[in-house]
N, C-alpha and C. Protein backbone atom coordinates (compact mmCIF):
# COMPACT_ATOMS: atom_id res chain seq x y z
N UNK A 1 -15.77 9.10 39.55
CA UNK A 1 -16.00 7.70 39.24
C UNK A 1 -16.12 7.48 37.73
N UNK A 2 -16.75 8.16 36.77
CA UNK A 2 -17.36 8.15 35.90
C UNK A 2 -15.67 8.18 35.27
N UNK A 3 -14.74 9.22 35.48
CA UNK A 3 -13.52 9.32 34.63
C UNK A 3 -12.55 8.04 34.90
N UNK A 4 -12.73 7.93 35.93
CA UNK A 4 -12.13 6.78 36.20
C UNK A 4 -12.69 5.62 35.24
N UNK A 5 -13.66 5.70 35.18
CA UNK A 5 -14.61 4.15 34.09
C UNK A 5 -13.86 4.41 32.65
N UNK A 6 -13.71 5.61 32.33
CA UNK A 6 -13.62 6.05 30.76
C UNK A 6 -12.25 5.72 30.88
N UNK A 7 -11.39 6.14 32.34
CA UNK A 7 -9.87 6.00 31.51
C UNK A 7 -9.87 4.46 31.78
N UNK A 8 -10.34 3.62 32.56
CA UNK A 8 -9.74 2.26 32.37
C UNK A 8 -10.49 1.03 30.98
N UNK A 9 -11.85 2.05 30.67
CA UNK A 9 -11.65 1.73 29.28
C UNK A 9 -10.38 2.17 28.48
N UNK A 10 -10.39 2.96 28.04
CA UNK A 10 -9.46 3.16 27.34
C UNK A 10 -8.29 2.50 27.39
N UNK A 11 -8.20 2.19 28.48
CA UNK A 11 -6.41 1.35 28.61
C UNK A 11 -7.09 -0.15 28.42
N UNK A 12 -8.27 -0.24 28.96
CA UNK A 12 -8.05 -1.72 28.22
C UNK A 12 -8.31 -1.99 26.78
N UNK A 13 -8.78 -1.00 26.02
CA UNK A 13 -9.19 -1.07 24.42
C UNK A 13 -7.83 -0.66 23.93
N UNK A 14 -6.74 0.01 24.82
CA UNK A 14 -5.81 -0.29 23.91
C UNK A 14 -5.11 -1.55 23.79
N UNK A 15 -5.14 -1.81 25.03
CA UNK A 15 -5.00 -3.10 25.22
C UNK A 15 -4.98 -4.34 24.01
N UNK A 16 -6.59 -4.47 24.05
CA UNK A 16 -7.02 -4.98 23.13
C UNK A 16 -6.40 -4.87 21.95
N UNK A 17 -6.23 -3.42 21.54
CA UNK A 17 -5.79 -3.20 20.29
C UNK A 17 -4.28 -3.75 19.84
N UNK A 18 -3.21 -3.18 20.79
CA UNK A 18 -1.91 -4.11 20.91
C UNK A 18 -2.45 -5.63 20.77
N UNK A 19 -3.28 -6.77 21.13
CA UNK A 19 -3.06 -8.05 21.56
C UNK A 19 -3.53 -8.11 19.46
N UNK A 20 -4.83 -7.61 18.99
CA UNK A 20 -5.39 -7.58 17.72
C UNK A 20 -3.76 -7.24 17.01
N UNK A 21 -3.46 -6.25 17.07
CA UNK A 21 -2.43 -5.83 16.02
C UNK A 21 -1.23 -7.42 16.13
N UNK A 22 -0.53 -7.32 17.68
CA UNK A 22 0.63 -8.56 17.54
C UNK A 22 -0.20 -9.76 16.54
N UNK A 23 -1.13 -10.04 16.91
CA UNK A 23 -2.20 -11.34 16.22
C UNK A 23 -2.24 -11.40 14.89
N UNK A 24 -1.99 -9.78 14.16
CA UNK A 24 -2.21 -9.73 13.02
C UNK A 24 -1.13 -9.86 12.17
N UNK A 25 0.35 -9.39 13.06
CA UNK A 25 1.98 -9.40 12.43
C UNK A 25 1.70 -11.14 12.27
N UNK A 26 1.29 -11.60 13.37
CA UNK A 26 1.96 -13.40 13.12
C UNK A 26 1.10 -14.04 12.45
N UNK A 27 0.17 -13.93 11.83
CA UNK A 27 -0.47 -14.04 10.92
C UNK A 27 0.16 -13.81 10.01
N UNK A 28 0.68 -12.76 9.36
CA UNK A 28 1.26 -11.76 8.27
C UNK A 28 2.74 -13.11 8.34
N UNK A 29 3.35 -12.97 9.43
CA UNK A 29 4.59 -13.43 9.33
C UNK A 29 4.20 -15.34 8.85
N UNK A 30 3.13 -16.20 9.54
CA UNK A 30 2.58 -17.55 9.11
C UNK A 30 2.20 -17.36 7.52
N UNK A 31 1.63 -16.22 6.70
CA UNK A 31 1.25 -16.38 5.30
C UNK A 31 2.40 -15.91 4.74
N UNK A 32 3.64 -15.70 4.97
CA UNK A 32 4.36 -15.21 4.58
C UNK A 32 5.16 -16.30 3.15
N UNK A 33 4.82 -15.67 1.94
CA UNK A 33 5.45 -17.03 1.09
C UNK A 33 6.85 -17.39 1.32
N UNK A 34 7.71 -16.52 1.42
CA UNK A 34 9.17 -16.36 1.52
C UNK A 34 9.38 -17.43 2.46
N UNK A 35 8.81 -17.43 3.98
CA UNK A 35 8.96 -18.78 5.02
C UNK A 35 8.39 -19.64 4.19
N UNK A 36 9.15 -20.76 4.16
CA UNK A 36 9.18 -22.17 3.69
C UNK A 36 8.84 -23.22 4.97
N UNK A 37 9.23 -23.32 5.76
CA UNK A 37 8.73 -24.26 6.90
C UNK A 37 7.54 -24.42 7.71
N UNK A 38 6.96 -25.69 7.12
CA UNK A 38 6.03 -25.45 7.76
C UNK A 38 5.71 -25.60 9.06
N UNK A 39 6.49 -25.87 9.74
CA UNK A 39 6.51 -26.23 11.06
C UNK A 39 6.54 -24.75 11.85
N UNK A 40 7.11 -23.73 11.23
CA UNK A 40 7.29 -22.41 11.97
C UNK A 40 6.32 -21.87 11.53
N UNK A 41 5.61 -21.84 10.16
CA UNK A 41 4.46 -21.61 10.06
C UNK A 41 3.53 -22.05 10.80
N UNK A 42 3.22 -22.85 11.37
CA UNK A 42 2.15 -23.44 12.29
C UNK A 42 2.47 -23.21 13.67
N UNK A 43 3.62 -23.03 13.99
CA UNK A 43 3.65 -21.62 15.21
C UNK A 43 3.34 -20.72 15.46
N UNK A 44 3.45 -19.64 14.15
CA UNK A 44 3.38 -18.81 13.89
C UNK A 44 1.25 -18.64 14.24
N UNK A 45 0.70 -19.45 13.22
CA UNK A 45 -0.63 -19.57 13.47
C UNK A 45 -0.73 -20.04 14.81
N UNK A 46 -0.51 -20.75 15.76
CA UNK A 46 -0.90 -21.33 16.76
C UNK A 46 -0.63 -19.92 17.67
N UNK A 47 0.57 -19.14 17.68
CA UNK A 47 0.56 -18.01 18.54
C UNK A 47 -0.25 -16.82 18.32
N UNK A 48 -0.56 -16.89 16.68
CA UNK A 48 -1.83 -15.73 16.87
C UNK A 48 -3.33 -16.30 17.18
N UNK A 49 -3.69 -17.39 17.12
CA UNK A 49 -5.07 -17.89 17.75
C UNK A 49 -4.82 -17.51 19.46
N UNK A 50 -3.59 -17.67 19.91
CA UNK A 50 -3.71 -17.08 21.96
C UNK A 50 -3.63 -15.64 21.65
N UNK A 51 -3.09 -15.18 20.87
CA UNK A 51 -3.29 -13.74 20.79
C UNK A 51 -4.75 -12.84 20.46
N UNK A 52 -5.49 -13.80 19.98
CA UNK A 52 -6.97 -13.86 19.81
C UNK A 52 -7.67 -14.10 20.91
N UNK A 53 -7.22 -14.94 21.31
CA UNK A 53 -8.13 -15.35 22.82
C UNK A 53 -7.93 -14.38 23.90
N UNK A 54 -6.36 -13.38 23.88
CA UNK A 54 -6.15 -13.10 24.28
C UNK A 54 -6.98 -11.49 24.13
N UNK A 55 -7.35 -11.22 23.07
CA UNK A 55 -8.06 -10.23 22.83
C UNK A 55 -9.45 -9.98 22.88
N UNK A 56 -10.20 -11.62 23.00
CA UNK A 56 -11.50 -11.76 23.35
C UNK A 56 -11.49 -11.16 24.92
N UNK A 57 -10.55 -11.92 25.74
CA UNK A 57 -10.43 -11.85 27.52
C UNK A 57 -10.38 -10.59 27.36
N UNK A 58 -9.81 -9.50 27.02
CA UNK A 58 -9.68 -7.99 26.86
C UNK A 58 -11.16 -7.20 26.85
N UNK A 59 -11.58 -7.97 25.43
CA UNK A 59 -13.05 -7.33 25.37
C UNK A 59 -14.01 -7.63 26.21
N UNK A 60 -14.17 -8.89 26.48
CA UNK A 60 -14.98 -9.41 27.89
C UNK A 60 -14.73 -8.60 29.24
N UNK A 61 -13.31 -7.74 29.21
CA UNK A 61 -13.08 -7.18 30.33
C UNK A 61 -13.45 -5.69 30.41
N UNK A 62 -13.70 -5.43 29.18
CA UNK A 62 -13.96 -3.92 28.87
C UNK A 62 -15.55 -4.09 29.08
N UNK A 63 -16.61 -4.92 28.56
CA UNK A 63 -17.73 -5.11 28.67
C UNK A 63 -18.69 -5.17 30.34
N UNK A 64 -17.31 -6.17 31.33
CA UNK A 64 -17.44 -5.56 32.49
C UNK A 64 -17.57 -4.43 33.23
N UNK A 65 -16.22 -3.38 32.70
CA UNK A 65 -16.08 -2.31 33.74
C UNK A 65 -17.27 -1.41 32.61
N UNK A 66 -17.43 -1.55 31.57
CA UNK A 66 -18.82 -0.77 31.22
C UNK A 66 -19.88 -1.08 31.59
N UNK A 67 -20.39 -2.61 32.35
CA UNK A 67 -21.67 -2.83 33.15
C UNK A 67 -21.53 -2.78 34.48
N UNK A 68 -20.73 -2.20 35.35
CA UNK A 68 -20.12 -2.56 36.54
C UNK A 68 -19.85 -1.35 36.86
N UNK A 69 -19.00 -0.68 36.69
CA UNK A 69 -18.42 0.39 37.21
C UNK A 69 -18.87 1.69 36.68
């Protein structure tokens, strides 16, 4: 039971880690001076804020199977 807890942490902290990293390219790619538009710039930001949220739901889920399982 116990290995089982550790490996599905782990897959969800990588998890996490993939959703943090994509969050951080479109960020990188929204400050990017070279893009001129701001309209794709503000895509760009609007898709890494769900990629954030998306990484909170991750950690909230890891916080479970560490009080739970």
């Amino acid at each position: 039971m116990k290995r089982d807890r550790e490996k599905l942490i782990r897959y969800f902290q990588e998890m996490k880690s993939l959703e943090e990293s994509t969050r951080d390219y479109y960020i990188k790619i929204a400050r990017d001076p070279i893009l001129k538009d701001q309209e794709i710039k503000n895509a760009f930001e609007t898709i890494s804020k769900e990629e954030q949220k998306h990484a909170n739901i991750v950690a909230k889920i890891i916080i479970l199977i560490k009080n739970n399982i």
